[in-house]
C-alpha atoms as a PDB file:
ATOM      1  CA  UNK A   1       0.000   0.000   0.000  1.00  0.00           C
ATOM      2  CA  UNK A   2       1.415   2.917  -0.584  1.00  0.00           C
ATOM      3  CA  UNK A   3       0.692   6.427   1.398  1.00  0.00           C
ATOM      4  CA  UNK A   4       0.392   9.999   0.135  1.00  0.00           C
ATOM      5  CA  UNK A   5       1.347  12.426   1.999  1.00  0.00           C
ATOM      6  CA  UNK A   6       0.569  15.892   1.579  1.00  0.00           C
ATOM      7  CA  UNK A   7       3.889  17.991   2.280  1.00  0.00           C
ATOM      8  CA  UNK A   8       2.632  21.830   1.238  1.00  0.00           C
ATOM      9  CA  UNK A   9       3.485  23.173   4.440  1.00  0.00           C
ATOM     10  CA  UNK A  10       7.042  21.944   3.923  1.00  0.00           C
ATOM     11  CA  UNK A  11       7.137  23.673   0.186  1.00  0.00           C
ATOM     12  CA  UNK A  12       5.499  26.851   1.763  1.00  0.00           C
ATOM     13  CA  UNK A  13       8.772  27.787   3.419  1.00  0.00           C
ATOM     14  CA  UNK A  14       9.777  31.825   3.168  1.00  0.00           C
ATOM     15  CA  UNK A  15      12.302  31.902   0.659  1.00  0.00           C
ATOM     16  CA  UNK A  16      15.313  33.979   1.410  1.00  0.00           C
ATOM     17  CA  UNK A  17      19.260  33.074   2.625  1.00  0.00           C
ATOM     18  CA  UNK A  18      18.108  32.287   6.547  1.00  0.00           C
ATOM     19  CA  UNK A  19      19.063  28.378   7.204  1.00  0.00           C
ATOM     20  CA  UNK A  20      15.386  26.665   8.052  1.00  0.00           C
ATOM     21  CA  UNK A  21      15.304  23.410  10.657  1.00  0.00           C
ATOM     22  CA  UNK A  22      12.574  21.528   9.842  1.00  0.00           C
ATOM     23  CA  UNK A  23      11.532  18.982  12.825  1.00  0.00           C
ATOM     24  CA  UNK A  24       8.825  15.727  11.996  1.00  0.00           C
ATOM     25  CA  UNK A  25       7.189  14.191  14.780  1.00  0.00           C
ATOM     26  CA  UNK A  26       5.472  11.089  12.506  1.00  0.00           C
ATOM     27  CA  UNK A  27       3.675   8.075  14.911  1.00  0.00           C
ATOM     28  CA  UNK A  28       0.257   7.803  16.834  1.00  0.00           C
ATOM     29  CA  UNK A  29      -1.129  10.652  17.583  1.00  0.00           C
ATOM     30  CA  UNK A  30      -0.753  10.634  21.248  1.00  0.00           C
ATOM     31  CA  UNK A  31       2.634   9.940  20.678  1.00  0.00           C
ATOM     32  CA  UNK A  32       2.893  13.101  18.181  1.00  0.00           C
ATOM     33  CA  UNK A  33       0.824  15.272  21.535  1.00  0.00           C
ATOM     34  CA  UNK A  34       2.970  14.041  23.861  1.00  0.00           C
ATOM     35  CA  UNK A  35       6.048  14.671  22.200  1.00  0.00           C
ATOM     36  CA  UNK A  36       5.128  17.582  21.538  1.00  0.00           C
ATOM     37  CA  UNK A  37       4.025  18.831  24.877  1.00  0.00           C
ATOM     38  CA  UNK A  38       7.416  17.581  26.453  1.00  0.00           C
ATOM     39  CA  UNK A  39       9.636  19.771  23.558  1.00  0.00           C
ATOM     40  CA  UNK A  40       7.409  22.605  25.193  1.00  0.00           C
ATOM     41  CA  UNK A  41       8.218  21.657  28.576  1.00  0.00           C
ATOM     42  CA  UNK A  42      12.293  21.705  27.447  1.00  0.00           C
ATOM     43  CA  UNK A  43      11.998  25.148  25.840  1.00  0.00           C
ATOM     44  CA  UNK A  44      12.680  23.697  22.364  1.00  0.00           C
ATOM     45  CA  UNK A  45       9.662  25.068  20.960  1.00  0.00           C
ATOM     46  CA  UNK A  46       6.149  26.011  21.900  1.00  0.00           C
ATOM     47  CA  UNK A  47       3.347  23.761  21.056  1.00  0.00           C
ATOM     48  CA  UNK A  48       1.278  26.602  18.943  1.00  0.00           C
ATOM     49  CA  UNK A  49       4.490  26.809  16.512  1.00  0.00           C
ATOM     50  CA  UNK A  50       3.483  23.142  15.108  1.00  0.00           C
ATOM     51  CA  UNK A  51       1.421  22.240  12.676  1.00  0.00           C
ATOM     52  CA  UNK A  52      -1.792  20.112  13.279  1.00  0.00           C
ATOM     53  CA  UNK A  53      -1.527  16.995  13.180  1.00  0.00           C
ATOM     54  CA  UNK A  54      -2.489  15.399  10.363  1.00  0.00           C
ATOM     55  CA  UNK A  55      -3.457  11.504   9.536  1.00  0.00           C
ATOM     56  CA  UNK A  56      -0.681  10.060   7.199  1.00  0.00           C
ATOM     57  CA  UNK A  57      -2.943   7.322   5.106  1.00  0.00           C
ATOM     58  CA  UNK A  58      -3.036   4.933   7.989  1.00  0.00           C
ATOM     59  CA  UNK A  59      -5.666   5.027  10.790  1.00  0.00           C
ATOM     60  CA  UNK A  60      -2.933   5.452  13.620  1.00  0.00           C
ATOM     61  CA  UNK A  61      -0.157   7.660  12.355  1.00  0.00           C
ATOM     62  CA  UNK A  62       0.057  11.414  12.117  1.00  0.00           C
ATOM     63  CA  UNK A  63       2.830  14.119  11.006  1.00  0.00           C
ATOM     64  CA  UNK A  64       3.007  17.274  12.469  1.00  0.00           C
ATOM     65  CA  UNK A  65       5.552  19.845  11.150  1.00  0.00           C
ATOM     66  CA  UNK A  66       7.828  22.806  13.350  1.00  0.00           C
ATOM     67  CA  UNK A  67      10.135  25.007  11.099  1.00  0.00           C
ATOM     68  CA  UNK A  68      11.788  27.560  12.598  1.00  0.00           C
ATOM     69  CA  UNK A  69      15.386  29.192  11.921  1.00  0.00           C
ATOM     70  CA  UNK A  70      18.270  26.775  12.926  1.00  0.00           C
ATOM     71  CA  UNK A  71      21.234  27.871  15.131  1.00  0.00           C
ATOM     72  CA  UNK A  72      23.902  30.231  13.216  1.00  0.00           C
ATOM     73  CA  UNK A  73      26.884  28.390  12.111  1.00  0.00           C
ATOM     74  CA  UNK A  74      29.626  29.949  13.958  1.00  0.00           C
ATOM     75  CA  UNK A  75      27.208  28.527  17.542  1.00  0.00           C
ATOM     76  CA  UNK A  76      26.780  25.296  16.033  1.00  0.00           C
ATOM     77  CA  UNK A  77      30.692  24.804  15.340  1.00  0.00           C
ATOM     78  CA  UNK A  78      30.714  25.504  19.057  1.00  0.00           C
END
C-alpha cells in the first residue's frame, strides 16, 4: 500500500538566505501530543508553533511539522 502524503506546508517555506530546521514528529497521535508537549516543557519550541496533526494514510499515524530558523553556524561549530 502505498501512502500519500501531503507535504505543502514543507514547500510553503519563506524563501530567502536564513538556514530553516525543519523537525517531523510522525507516529500515533498521542505519541505526536505528547512529544510535543514535552519539547514545550524543554523550551525547544512552543506547542502553537506546530502544525496540526495530520493523519498520514493509515488510521494510527500522524505528522506534524515545526520550522523555525536553525542555530547560526559559527554557535553550532561551538
Amino acid at each position: 500500500m502505498t501512502t500519500s502524503l501531503n507535504l505543502d506546508i514543507l514547500r510553503a517555506i519563506p524563501a530567502g538566505n536564513q538556514e530553516q530546521l525543519k523537525v517531523v514528529l510522525m507516529g500515533e497521535l498521542d505519541a505526536v501530543l505528547r512529544t510535543q508537549d514535552f519539547l514545550a516543557v524543554v523550551k525547544f519550541a512552543d506547542k502553537k508553533f506546530w502544525s496540526n496533526p495530520q493523519p498520514i494514510g493509515t488510521s494510527s499515524e500522524y505528522i506534524s511539522v515545526l520550522i523555525r530558523k536553525s542555530a547560526s553556524k559559527a554557535v553550532a561549530a561551538i
